[in-house]
N, C-alpha and C. Protein backbone atom coordinates (compact mmCIF):
# COMPACT_ATOMS: atom_id res chain seq x y z
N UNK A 1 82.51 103.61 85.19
CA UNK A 1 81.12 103.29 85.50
C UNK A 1 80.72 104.06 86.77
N UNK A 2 79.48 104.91 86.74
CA UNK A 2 79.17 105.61 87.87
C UNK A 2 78.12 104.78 88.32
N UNK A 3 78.75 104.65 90.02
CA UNK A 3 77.47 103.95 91.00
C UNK A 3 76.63 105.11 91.36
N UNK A 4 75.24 104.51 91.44
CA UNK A 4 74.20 106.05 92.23
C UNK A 4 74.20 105.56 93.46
N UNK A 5 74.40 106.23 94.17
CA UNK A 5 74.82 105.92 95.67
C UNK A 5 73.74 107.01 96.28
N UNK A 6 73.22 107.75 95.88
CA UNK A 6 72.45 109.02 96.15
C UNK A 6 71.15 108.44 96.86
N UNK A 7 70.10 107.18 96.74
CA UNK A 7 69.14 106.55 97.67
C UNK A 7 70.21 106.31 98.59
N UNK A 8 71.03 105.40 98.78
CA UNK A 8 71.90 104.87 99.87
C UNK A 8 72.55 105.79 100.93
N UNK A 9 73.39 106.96 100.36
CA UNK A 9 73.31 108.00 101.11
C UNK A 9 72.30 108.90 101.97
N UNK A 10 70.99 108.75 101.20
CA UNK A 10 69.67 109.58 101.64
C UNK A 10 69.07 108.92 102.78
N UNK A 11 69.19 107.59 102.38
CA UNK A 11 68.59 106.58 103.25
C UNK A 11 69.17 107.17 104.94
N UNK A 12 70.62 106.34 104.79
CA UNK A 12 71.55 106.59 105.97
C UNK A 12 71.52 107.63 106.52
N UNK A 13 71.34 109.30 106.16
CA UNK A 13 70.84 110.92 106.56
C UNK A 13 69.63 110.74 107.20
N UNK A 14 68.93 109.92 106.57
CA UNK A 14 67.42 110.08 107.31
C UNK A 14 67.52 109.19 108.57
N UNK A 15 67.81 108.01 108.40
CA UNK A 15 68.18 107.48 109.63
C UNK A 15 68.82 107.83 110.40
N UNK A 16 69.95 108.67 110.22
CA UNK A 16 70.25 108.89 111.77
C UNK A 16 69.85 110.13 112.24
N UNK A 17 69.36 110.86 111.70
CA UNK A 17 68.47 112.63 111.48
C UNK A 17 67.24 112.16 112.51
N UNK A 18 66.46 110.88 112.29
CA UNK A 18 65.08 110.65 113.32
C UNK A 18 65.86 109.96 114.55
N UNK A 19 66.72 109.25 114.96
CA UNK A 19 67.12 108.77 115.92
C UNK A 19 68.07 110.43 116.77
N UNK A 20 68.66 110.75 115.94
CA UNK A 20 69.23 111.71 117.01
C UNK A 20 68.00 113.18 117.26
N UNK A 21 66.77 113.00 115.98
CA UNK A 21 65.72 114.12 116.52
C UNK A 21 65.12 113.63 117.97
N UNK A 22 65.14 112.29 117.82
CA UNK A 22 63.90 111.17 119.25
C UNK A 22 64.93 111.35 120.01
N UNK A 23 66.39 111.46 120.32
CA UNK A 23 66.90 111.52 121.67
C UNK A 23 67.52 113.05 121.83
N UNK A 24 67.08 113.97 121.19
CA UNK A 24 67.38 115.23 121.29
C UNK A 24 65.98 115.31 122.06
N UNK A 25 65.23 115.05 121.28
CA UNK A 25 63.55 115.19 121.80
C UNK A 25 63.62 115.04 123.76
N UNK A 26 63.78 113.69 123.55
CA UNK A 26 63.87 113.05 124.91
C UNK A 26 64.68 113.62 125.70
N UNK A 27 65.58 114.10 125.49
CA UNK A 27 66.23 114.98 126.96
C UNK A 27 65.78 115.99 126.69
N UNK A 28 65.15 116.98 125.75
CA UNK A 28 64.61 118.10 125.70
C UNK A 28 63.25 117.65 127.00
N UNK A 29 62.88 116.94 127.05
CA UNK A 29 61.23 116.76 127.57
C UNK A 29 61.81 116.72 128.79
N UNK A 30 63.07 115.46 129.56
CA UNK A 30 63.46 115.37 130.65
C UNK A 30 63.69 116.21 131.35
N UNK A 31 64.23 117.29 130.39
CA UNK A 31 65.04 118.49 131.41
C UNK A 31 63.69 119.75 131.48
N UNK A 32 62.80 119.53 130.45
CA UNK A 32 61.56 120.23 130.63
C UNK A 32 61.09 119.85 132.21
N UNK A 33 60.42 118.62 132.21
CA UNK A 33 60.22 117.89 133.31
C UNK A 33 60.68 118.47 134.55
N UNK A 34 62.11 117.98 134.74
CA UNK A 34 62.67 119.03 135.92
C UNK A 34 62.27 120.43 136.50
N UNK A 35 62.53 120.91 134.97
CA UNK A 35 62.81 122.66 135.69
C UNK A 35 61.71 123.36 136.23
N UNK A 36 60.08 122.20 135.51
CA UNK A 36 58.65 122.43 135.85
C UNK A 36 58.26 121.91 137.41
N UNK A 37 58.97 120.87 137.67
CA UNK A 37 58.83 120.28 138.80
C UNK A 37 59.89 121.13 139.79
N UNK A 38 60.79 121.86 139.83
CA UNK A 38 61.91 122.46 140.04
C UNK A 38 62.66 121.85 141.00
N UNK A 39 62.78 120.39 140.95
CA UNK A 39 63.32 118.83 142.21
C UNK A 39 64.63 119.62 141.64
N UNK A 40 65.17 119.74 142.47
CA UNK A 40 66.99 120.07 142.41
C UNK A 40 67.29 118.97 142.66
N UNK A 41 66.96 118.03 143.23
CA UNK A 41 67.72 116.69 143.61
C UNK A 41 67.75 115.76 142.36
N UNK A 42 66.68 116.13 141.26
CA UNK A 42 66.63 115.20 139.95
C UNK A 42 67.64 115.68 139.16
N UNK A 43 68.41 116.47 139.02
CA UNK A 43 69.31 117.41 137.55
C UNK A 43 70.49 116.28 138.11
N UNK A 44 70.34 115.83 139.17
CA UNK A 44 72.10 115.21 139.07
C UNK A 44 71.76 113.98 137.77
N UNK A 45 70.54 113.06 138.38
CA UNK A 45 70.03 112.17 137.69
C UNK A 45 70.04 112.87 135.85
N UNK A 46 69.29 113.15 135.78
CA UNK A 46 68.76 113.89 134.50
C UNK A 46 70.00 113.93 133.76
N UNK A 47 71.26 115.04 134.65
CA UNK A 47 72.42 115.27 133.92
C UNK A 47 72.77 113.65 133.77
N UNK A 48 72.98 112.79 133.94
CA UNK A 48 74.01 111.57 133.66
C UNK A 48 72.76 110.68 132.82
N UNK A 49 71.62 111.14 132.37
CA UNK A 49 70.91 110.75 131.61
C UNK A 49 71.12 111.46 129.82
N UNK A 50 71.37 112.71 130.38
CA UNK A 50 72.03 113.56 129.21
C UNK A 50 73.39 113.19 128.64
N UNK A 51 74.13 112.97 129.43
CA UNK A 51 75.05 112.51 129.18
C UNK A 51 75.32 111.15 128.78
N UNK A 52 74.53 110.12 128.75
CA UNK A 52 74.63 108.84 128.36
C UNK A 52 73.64 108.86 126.57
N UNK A 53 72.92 109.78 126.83
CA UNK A 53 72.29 110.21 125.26
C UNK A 53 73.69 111.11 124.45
N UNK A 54 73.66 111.88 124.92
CA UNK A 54 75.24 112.29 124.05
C UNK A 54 76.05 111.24 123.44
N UNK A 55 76.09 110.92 124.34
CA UNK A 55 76.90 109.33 123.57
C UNK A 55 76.74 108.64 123.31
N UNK A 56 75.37 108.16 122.62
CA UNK A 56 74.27 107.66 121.74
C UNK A 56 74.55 108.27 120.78
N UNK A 57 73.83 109.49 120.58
CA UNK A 57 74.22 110.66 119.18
C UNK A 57 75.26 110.89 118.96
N UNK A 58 76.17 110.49 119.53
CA UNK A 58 78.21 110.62 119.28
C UNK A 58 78.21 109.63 118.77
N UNK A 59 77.85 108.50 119.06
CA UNK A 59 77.85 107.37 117.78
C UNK A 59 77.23 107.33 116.98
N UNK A 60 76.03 107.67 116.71
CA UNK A 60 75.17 107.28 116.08
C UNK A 60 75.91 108.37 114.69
N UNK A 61 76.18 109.78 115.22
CA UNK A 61 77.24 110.22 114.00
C UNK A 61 78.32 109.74 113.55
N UNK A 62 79.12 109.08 114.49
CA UNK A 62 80.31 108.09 113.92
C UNK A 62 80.29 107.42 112.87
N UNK A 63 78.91 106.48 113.65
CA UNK A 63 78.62 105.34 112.12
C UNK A 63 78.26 106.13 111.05
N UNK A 64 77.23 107.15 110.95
CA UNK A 64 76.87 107.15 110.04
C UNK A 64 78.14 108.00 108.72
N UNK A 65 79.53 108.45 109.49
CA UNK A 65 80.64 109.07 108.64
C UNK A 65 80.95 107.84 108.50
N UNK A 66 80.97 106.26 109.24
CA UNK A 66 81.78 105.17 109.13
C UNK A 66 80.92 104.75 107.56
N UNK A 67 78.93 104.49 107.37
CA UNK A 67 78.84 103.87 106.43
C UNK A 67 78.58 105.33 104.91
N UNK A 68 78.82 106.75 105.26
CA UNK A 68 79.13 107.24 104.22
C UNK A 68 80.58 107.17 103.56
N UNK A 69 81.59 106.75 104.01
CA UNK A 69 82.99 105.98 103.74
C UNK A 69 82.78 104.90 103.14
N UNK A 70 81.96 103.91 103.61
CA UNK A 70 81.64 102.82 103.21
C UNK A 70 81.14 102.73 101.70
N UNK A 71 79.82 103.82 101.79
CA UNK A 71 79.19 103.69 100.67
C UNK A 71 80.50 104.72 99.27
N UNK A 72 80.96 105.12 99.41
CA UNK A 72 81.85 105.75 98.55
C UNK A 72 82.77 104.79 98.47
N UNK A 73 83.45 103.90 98.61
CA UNK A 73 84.30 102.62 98.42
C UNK A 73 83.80 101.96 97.98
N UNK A 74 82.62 101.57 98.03
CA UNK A 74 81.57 100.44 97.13
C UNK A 74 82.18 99.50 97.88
N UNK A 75 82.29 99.53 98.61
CA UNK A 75 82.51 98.00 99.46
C UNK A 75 81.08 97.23 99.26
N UNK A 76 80.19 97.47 99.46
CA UNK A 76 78.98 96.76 99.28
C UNK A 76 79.01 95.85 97.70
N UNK A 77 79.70 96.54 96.89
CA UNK A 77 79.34 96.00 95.55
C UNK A 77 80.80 95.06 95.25
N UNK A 78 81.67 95.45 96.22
CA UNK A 78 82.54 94.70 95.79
C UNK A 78 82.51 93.18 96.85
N UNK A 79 81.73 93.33 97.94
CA UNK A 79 81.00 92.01 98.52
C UNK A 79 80.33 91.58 97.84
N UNK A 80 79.36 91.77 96.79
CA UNK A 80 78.45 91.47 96.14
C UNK A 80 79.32 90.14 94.99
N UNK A 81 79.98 90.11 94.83
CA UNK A 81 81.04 89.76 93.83
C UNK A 81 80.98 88.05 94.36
N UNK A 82 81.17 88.07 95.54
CA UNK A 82 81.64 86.62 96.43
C UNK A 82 80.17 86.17 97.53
């Protein structure tokens, strides 16, 4: 029996495709910000702002290899059961 998993997969791509475009966005603008204002004293800030978004989008790809695993196991359908 073939599951279509193909919405479920699409779904999960798109979701994390707009969350990591909005915080790509957002340090794109921050570091715009700076280099227009040219505050050398803000990039320390900025950098550990970049860096705490990295690792937002480092997870946010994690999960989404964690629920394309997921969705290929059918774990969902085999919860469905109980």
């Amino acid at each position: 029996m073939m599951r279509d998993t193909t919405k479920k997969k699409t779904g999960a791509r798109i979701a994390a495709l707009v969350i990591v475009g909005f915080l790509t966005a957002f340090v794109v603008f921050l570091v715009a910000a700076v280099v227009a204002e040219g505050e050398l004293a803000a990039v320390g800030i900025i950098g550990i702002y970049a860096v705490i978004i990295g690792a937002v989008i480092v997870g946010v790809l994690v999960a989404l290899r964690q629920r394309m695993r997921e969705i290929d196991s059918g774990e969902e359908e085999d919860a469905k059961k109980y």
